[in-house]
N, C-alpha and C. Protein backbone atom coordinates (compact mmCIF):
# COMPACT_ATOMS: atom_id res chain seq x y z
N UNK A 1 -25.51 64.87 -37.66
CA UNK A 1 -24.55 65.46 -38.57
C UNK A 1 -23.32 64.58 -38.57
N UNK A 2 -23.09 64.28 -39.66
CA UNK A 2 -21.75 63.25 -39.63
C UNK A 2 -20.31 64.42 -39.62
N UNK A 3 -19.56 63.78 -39.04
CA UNK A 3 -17.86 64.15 -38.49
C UNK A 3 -17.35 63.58 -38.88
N UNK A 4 -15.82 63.88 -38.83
CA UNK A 4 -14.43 62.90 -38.81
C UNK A 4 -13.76 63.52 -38.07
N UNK A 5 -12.42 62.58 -37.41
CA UNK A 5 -11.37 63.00 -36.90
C UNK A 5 -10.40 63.35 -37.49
N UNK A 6 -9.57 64.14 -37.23
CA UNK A 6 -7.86 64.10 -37.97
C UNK A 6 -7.46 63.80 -37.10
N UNK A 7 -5.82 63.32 -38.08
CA UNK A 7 -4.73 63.10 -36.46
C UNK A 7 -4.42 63.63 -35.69
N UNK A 8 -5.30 63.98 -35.24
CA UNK A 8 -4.95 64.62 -33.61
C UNK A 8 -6.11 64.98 -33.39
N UNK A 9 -7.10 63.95 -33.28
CA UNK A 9 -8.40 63.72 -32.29
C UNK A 9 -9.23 64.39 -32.12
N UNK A 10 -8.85 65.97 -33.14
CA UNK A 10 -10.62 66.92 -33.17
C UNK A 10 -11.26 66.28 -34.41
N UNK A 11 -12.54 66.24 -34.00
CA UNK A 11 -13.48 66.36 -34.56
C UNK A 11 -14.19 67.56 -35.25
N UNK A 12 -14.23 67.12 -37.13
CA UNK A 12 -14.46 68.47 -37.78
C UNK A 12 -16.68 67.93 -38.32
N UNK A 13 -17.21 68.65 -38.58
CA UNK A 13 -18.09 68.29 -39.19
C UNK A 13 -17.91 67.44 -40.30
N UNK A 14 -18.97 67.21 -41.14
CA UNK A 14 -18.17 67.14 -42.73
C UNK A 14 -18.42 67.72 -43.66
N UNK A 15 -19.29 68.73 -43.38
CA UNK A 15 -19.15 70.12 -44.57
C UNK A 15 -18.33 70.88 -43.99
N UNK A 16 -17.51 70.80 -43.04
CA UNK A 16 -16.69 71.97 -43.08
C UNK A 16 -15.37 71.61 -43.75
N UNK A 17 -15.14 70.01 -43.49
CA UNK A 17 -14.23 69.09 -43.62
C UNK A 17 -13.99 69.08 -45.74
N UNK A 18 -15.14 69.47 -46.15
CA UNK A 18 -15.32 69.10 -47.55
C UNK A 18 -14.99 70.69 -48.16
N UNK A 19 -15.49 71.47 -47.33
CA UNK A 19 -15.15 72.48 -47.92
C UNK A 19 -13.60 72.84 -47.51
N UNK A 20 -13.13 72.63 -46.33
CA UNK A 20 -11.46 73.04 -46.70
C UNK A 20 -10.95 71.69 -47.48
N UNK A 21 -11.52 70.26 -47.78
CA UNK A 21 -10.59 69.81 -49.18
C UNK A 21 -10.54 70.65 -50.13
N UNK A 22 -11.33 70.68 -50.59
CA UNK A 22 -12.13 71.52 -52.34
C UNK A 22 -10.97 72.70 -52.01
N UNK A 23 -11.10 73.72 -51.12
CA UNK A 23 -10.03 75.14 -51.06
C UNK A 23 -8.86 74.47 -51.06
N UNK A 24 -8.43 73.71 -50.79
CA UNK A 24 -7.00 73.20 -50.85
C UNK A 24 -6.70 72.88 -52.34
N UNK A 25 -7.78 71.82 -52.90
CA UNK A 25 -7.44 71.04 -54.18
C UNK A 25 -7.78 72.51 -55.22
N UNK A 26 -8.91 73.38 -54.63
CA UNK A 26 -8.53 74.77 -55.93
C UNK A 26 -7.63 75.75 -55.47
N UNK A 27 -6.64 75.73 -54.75
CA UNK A 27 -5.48 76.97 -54.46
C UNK A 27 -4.69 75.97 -55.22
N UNK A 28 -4.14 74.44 -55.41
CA UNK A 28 -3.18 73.90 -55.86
C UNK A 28 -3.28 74.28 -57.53
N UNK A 29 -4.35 73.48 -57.83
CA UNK A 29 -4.75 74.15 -59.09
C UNK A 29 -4.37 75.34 -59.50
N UNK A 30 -4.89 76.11 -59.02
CA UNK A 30 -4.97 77.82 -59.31
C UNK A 30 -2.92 78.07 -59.62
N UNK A 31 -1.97 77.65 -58.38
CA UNK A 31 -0.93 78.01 -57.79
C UNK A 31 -0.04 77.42 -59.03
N UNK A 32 -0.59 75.99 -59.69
CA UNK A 32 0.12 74.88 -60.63
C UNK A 32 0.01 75.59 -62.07
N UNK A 33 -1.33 76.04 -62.55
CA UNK A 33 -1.72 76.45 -63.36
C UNK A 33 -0.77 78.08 -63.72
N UNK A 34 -0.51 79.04 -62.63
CA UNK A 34 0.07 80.01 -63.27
C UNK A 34 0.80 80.20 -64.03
N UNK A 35 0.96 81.00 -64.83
CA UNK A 35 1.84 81.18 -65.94
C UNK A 35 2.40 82.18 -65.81
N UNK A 36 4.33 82.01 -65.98
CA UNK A 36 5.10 83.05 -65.05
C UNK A 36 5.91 83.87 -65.75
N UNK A 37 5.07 83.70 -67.55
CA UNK A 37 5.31 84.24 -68.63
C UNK A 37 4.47 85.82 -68.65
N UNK A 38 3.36 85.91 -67.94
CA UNK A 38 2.62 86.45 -67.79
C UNK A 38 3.11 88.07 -67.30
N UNK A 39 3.21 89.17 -67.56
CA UNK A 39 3.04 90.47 -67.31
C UNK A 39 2.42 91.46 -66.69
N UNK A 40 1.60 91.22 -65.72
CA UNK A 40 0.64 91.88 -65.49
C UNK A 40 0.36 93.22 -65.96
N UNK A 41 1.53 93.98 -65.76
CA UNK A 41 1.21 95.39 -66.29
C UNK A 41 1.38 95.33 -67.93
N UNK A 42 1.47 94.44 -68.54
CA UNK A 42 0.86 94.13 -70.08
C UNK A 42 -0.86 93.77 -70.18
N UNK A 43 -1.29 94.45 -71.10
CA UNK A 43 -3.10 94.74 -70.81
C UNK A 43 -2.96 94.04 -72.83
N UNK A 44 -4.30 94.04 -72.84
CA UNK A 44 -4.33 93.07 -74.18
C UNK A 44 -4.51 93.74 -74.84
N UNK A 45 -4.67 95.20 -75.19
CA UNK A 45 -5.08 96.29 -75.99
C UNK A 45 -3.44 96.24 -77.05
N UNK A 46 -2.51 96.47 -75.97
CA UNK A 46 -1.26 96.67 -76.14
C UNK A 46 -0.70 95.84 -76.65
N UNK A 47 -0.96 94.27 -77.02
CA UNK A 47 -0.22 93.28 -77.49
C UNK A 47 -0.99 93.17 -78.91
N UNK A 48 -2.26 93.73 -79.00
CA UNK A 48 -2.95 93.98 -80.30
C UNK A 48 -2.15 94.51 -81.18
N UNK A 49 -2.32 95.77 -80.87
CA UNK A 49 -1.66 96.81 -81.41
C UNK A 49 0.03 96.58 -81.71
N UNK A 50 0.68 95.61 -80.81
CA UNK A 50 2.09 94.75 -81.07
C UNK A 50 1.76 93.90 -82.24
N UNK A 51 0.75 93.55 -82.13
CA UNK A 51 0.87 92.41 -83.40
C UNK A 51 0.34 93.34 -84.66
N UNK A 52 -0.43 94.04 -84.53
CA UNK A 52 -0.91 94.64 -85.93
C UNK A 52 0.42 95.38 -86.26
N UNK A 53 1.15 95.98 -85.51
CA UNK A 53 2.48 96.53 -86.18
C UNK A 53 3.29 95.45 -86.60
N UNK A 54 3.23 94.43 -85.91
CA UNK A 54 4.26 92.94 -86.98
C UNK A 54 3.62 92.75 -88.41
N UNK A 55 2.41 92.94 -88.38
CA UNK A 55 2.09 92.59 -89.31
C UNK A 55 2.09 93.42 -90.68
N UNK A 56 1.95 95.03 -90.13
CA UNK A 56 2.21 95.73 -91.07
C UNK A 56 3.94 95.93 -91.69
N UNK A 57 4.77 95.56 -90.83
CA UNK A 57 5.78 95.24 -91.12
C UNK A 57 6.33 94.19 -92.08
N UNK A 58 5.52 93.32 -91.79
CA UNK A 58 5.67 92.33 -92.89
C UNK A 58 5.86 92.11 -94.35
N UNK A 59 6.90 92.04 -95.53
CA UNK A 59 7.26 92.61 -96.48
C UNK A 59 5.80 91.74 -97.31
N UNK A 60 5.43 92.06 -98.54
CA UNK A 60 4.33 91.79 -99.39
C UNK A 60 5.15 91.89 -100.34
N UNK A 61 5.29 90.58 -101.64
CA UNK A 61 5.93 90.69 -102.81
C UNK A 61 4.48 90.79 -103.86
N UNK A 62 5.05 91.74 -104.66
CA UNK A 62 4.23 91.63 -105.72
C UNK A 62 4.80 91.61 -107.45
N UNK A 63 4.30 91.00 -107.98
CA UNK A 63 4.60 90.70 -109.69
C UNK A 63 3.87 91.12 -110.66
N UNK A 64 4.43 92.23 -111.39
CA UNK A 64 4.15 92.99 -112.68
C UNK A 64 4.51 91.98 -113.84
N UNK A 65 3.26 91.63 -114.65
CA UNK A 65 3.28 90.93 -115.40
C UNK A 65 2.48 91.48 -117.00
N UNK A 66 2.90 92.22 -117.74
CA UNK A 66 2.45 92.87 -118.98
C UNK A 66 1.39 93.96 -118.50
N UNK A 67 2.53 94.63 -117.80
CA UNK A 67 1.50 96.13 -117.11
C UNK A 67 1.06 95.57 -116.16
N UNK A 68 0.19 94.38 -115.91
CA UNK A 68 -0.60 94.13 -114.64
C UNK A 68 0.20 93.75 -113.53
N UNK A 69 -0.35 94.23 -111.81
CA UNK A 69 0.55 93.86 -111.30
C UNK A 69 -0.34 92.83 -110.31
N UNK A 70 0.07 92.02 -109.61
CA UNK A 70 -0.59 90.71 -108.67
C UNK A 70 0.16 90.64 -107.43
N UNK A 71 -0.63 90.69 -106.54
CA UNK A 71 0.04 90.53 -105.12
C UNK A 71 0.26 89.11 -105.01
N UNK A 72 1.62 88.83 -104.36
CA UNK A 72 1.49 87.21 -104.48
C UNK A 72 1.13 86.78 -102.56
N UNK A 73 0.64 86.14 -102.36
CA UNK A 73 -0.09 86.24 -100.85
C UNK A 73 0.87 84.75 -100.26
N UNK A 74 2.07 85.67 -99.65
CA UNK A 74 3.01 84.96 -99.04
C UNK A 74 3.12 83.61 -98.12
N UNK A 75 3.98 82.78 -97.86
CA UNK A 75 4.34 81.88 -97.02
C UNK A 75 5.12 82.55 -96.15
N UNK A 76 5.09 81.86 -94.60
CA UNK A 76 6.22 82.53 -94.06
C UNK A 76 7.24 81.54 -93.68
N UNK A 77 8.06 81.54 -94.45
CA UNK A 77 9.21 80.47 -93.99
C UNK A 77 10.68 81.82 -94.38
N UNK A 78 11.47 80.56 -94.42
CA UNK A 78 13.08 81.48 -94.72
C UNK A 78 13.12 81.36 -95.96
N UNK A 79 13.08 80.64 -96.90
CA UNK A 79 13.06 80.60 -98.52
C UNK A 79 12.13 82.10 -99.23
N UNK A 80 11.34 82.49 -98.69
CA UNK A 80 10.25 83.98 -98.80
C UNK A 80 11.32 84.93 -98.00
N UNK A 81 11.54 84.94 -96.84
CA UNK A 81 12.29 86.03 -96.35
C UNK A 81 13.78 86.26 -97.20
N UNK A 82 14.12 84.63 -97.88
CA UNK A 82 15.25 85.70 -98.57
C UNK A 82 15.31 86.21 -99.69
N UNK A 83 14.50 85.60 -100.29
CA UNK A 83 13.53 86.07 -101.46
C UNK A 83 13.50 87.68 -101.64
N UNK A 84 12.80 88.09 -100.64
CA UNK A 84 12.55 89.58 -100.07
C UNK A 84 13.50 89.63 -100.35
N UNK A 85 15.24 89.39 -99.55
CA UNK A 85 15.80 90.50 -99.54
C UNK A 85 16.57 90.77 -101.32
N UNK A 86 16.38 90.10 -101.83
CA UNK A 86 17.15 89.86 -102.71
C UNK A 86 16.46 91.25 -104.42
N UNK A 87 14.57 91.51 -104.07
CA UNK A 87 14.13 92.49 -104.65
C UNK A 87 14.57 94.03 -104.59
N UNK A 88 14.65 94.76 -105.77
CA UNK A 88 13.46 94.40 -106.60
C UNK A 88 14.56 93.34 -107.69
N UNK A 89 13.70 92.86 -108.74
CA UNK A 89 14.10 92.06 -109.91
C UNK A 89 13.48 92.34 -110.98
N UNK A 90 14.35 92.37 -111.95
CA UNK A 90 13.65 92.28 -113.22
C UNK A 90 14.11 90.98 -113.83
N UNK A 91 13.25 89.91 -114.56
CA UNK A 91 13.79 88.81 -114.57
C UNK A 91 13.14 88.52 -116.36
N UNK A 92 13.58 87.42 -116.72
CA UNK A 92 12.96 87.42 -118.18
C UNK A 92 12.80 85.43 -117.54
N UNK A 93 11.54 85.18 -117.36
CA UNK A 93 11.14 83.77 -117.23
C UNK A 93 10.81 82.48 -118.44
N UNK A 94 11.45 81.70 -118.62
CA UNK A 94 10.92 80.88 -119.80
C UNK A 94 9.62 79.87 -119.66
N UNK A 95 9.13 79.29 -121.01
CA UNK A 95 8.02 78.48 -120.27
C UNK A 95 8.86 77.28 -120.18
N UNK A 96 7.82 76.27 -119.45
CA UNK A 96 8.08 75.09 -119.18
C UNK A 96 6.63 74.20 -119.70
N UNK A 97 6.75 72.79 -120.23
CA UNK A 97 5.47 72.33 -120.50
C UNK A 97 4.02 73.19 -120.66
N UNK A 98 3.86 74.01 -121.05
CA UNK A 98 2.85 75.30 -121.34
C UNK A 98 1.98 74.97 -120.05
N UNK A 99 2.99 75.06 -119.13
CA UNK A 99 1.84 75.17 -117.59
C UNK A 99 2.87 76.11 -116.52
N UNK A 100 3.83 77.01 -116.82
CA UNK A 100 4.71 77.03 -115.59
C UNK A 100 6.14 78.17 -116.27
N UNK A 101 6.20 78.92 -115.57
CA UNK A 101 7.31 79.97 -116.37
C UNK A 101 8.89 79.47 -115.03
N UNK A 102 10.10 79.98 -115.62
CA UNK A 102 10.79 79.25 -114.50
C UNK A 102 11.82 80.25 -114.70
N UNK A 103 13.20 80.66 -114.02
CA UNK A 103 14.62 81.35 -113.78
C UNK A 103 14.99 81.21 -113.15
N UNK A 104 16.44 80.52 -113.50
CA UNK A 104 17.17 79.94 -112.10
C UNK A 104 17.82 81.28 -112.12
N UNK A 105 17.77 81.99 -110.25
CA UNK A 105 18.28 82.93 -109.74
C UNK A 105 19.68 82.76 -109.50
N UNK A 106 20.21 83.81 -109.14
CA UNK A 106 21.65 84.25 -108.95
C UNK A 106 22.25 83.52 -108.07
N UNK A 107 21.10 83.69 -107.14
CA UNK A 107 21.45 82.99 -105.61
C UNK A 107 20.58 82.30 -105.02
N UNK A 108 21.20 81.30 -104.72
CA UNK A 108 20.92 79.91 -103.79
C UNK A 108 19.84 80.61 -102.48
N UNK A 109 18.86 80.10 -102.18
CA UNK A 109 18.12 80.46 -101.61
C UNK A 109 17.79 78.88 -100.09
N UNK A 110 17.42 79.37 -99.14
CA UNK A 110 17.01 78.24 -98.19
C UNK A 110 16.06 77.31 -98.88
N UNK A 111 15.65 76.55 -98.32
CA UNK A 111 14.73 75.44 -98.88
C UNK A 111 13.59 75.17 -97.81
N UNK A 112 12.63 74.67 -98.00
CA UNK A 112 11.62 74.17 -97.47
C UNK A 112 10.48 73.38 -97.80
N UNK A 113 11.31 72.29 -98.43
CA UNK A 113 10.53 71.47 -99.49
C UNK A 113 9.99 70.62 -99.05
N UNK A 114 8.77 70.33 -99.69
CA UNK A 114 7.54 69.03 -99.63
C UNK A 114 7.11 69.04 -100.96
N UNK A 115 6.48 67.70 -101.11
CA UNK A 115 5.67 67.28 -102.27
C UNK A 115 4.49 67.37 -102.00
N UNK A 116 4.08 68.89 -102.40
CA UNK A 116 2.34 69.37 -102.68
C UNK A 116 1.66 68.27 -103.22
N UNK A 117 1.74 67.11 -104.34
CA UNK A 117 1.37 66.33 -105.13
C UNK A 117 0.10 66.94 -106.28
N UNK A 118 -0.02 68.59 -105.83
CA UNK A 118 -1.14 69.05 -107.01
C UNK A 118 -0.55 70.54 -106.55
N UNK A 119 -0.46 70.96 -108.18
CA UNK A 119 -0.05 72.46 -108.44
C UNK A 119 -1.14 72.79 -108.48
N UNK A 120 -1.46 74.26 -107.99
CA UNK A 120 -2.36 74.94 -108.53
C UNK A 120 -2.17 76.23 -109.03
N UNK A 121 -2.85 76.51 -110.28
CA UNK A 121 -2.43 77.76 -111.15
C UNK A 121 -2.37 79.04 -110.10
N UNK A 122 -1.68 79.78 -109.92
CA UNK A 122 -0.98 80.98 -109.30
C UNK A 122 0.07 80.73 -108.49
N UNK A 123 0.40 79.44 -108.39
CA UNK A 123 1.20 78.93 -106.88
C UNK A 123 2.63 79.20 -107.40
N UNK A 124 3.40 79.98 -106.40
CA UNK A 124 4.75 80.32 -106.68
C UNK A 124 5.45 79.72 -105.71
N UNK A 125 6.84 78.95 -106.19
CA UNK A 125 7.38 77.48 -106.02
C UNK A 125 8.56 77.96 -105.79
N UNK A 126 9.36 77.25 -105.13
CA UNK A 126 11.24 77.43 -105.52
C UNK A 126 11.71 75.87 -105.24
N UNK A 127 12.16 75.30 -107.01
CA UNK A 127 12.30 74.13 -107.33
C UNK A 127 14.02 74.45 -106.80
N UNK A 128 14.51 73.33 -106.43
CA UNK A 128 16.07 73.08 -106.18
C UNK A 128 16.07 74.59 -105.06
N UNK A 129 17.39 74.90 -105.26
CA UNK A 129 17.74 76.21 -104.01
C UNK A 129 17.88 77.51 -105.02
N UNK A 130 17.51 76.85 -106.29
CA UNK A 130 17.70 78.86 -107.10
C UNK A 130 16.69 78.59 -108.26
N UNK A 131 15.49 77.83 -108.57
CA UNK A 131 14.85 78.02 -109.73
C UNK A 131 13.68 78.40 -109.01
N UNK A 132 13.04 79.93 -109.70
CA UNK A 132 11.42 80.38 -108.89
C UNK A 132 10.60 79.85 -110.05
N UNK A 133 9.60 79.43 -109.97
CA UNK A 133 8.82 78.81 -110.86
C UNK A 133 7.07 79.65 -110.66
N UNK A 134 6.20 80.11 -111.51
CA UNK A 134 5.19 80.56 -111.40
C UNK A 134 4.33 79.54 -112.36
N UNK A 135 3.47 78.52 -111.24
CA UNK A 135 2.80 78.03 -112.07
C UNK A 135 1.36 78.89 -112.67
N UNK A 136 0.92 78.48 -113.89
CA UNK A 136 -0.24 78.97 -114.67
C UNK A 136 -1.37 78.53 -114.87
N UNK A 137 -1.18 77.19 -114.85
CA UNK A 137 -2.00 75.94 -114.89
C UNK A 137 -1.78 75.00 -113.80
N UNK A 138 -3.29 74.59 -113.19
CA UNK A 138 -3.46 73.31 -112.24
C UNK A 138 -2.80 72.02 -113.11
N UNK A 139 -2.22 71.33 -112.01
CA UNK A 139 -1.51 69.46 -112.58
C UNK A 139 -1.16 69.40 -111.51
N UNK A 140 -1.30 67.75 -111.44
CA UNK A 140 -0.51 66.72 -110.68
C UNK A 140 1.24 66.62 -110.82
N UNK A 141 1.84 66.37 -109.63
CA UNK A 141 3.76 66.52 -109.70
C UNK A 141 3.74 65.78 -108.80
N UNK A 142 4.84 65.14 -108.87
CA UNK A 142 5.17 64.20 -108.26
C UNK A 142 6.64 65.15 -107.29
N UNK A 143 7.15 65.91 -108.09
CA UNK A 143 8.21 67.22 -107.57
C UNK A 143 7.60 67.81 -106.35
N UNK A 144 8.96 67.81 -105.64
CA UNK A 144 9.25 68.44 -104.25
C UNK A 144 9.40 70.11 -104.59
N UNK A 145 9.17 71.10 -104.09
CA UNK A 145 9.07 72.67 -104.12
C UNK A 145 9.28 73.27 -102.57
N UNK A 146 9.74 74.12 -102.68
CA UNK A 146 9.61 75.06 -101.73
C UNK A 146 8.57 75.92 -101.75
N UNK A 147 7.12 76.55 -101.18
CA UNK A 147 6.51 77.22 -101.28
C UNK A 147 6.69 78.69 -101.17
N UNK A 148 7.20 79.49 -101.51
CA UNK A 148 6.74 81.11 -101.23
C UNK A 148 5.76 81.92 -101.15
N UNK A 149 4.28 81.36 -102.17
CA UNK A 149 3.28 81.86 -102.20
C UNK A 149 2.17 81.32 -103.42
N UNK A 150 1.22 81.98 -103.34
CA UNK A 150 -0.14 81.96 -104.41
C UNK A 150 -0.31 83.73 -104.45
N UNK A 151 -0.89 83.39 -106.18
CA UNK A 151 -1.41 84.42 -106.71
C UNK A 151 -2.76 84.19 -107.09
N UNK A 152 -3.83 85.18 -106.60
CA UNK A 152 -4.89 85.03 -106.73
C UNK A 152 -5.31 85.32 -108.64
N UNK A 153 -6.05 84.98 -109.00
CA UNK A 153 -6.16 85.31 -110.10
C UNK A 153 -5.27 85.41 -111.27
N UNK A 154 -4.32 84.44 -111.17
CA UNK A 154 -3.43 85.13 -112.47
C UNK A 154 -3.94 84.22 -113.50
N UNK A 155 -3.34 84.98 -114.88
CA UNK A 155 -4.05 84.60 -115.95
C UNK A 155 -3.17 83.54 -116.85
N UNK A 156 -3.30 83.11 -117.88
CA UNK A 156 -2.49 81.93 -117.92
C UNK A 156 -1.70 82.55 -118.52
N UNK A 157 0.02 82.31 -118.77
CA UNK A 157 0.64 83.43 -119.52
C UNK A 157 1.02 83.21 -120.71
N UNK A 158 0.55 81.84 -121.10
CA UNK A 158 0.70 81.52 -122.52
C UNK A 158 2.22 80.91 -123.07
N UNK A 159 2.50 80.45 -124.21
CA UNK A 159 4.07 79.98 -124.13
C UNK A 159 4.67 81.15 -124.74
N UNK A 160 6.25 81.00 -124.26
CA UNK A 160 7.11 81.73 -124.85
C UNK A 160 7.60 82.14 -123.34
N UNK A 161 8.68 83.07 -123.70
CA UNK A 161 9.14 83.78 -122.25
C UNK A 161 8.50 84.86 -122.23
N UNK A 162 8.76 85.37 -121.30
CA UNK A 162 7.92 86.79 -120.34
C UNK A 162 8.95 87.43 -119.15
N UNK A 163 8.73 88.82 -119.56
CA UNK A 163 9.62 89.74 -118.59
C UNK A 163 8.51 90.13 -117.24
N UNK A 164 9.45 89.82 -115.91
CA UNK A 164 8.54 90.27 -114.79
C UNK A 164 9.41 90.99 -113.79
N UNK A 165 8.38 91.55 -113.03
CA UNK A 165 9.33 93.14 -111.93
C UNK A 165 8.49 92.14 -111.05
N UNK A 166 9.65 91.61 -110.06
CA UNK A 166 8.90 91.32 -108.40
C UNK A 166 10.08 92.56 -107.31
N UNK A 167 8.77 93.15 -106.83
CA UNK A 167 8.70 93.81 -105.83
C UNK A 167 8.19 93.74 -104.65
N UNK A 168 8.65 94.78 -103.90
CA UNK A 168 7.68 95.17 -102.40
C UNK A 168 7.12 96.21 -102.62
N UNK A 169 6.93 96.95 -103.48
CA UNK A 169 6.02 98.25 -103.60
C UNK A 169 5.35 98.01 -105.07
């Protein structure tokens, strides 16, 4: 049976020797690894049920557009949250290039802009810090937007202006 010494001249086997490395190198592990964020008397049922209430909390804008109304299926940034607070609205939108209805708002809103480089028809935009834009039609832009959301299904709205109710109910 092979041995070793330690410093200080006993002699251990070397499976016994291998097995207290390994317990040493997995208590360090184990001890390094904890996380001291951790709760114990928090159980995961309970942080479910925390998050499904954030979520039902969460405001949902929606847009009445000639009787019909469309959920617009949000972003979550600060440009959407102030959005929210600023409903309900009744707004009268003009077209733009027969792809895109637009109203520069009252108020200056946060920003969170990138260049999408492709619109797609339902996608609701906030060009500069106060114009909301509802595109109708897919195209290429070279324009920077703020995102707030997409609308599933909307229909194209044709030229001319158009009156719309954005809400939370």
């Amino acid at each position: 049976m092979a041995s070793t010494k330690n410093n200080k001249g006993f002699k251990i086997s070397m499976p016994v020797f291998i097995v207290v490395i390994i317990s040493v190198i997995v208590t360090t592990i184990l001890m390094n690894n904890k996380s001291p964020n951790i709760d114990p008397n928090l159980n995961q049922e309970t942080s479910i049920t925390d998050n499904e209430e954030e979520e039902d909390k969460m405001a949902k804008i929606y847009v009445k557009i000639n009787n019909e109304k469309f959920e617009i299926n949000l972003e979550e940034n600060s440009t959407t949250s102030a959005l929210t607070k600023l409903l309900p609205l009744d707004i009268t939108m003009d077209d733009l290039n027969k792809n895109e209805k637009y109203v520069y708002l009252e108020d200056s809103l946060p920003t969170n802009t990138y260049s999408p480089n492709h619109i797609k028809a339902g996608d609701v935009m906030l060009f500069g810090d106060n114009c909301l834009v509802i595109f109708y039609k897919s195209f290429d832009t070279s324009y920077s937007y703020s995102k707030i959301g997409h609308i599933d299904n909307l229909p194209e709205l044709g030229e001319g202006s158009i009156l719309i109710k954005l809400s939370t109910e």
